[in-house]
Protein backbone atom coordinates (compact mmCIF):
# COMPACT_ATOMS: atom_id res chain seq x y z
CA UNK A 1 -44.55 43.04 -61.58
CA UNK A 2 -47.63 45.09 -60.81
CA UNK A 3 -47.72 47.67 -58.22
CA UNK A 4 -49.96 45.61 -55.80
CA UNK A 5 -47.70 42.74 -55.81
CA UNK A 6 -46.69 41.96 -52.32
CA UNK A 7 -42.90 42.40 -51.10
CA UNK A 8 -40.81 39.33 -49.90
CA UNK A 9 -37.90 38.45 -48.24
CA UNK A 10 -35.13 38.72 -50.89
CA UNK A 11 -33.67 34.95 -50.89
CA UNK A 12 -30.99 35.89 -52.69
CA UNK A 13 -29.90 38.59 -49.86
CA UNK A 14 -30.36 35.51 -47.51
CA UNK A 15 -28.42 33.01 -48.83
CA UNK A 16 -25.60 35.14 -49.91
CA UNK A 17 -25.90 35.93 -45.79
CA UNK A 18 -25.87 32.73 -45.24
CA UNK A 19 -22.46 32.19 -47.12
CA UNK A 20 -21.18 34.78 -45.86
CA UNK A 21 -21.71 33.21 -41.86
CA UNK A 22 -20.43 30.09 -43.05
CA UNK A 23 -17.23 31.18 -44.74
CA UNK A 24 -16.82 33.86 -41.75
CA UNK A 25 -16.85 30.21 -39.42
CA UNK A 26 -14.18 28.49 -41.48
CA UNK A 27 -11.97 31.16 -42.28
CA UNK A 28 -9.47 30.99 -39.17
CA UNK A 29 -9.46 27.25 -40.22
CA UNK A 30 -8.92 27.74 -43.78
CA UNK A 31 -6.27 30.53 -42.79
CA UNK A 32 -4.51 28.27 -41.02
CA UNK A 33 -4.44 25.28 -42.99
CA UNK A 34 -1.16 25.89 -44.51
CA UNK A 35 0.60 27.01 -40.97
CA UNK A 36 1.38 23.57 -39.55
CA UNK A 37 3.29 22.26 -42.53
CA UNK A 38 4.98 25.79 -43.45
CA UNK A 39 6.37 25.48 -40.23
CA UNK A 40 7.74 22.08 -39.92
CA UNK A 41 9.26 22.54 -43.12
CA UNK A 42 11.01 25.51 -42.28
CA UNK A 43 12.59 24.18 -39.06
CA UNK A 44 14.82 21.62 -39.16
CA UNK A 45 12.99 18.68 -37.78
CA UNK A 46 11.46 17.61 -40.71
CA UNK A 47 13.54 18.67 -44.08
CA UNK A 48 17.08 20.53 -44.45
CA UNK A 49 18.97 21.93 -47.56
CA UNK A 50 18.22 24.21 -50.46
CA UNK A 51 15.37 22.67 -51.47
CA UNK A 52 13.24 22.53 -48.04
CA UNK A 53 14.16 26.56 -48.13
CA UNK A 54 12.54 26.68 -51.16
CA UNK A 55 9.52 24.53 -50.38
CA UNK A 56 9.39 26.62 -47.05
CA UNK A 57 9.59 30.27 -49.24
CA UNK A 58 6.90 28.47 -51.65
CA UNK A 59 4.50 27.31 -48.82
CA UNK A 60 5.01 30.18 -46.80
CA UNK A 61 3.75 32.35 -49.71
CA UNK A 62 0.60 30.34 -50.33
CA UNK A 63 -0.52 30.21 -46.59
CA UNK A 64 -0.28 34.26 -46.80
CA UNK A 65 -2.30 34.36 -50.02
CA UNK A 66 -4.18 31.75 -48.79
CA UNK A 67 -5.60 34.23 -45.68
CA UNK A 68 -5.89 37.13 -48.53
CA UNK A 69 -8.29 35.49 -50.76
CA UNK A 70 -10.56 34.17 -47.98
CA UNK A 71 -10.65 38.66 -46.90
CA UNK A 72 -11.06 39.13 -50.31
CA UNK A 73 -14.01 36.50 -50.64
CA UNK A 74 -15.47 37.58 -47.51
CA UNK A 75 -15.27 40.83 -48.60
CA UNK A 76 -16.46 40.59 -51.93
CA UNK A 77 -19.33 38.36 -50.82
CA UNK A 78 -20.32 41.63 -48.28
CA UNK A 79 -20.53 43.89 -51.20
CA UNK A 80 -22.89 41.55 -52.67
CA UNK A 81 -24.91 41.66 -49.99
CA UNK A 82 -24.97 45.61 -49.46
CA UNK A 83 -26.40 45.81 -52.98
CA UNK A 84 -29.08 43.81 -52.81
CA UNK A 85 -32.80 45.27 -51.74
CA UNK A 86 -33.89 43.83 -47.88
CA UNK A 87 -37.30 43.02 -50.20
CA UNK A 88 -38.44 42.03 -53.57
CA UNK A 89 -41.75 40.94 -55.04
CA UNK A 90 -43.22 37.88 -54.96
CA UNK A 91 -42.76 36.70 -58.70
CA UNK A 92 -38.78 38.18 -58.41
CA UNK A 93 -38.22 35.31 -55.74
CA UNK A 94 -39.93 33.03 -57.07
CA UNK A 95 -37.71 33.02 -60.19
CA UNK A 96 -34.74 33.27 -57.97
CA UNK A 97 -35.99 29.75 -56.21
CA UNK A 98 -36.38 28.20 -59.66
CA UNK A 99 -33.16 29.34 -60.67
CA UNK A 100 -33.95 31.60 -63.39
């Protein structure tokens, strides 16, 4: 890169911006994709006996760590983002477009 190379956009700051907005709009879903069936399986509509208690303590703990990794991800993905420059030359994105 020479000095008089003109400053872009940084595409990789955009897309991982763009993940970040899309994960941020499925996360209450994806949170909550284990609540329905934790609870029906811990009442006794759907399942009874030792071993719905123990699917129920088993689901229960994945919907919880289900909702942690998605704040982890999200937040992980934000770090990302706060290190990367707002610009970057030319020749640095175009590398980034072709993958290199």
């Amino acid at each position: 890169m020479t000095e008089s190379e003109p400053k872009v956009a940084n595409p990789r700051k955009a897309d991982l911006e763009r993940l970040r907005s899309d994960l941020a709009k499925e996360a209450g879903i994806i949170k909550k994709a284990l609540k329905g069936p934790t609870e029906e399986i811990g009442g006794s509509k759907v399942w009874v006996g030792k071993n719905a208690r123990a699917w129920h303590r088993e689901l229960d703990g994945r919907h919880k760590k289900l909702g942690e990794q998605v704040d982890k991800l999200l937040a992980t993905i934000d770090a990302a983002i706060r290190s990367e420059p707002e610009k970057v030359s030319a020749s640095e994105a175009r590398m980034y477009h072709k993958g290199i």
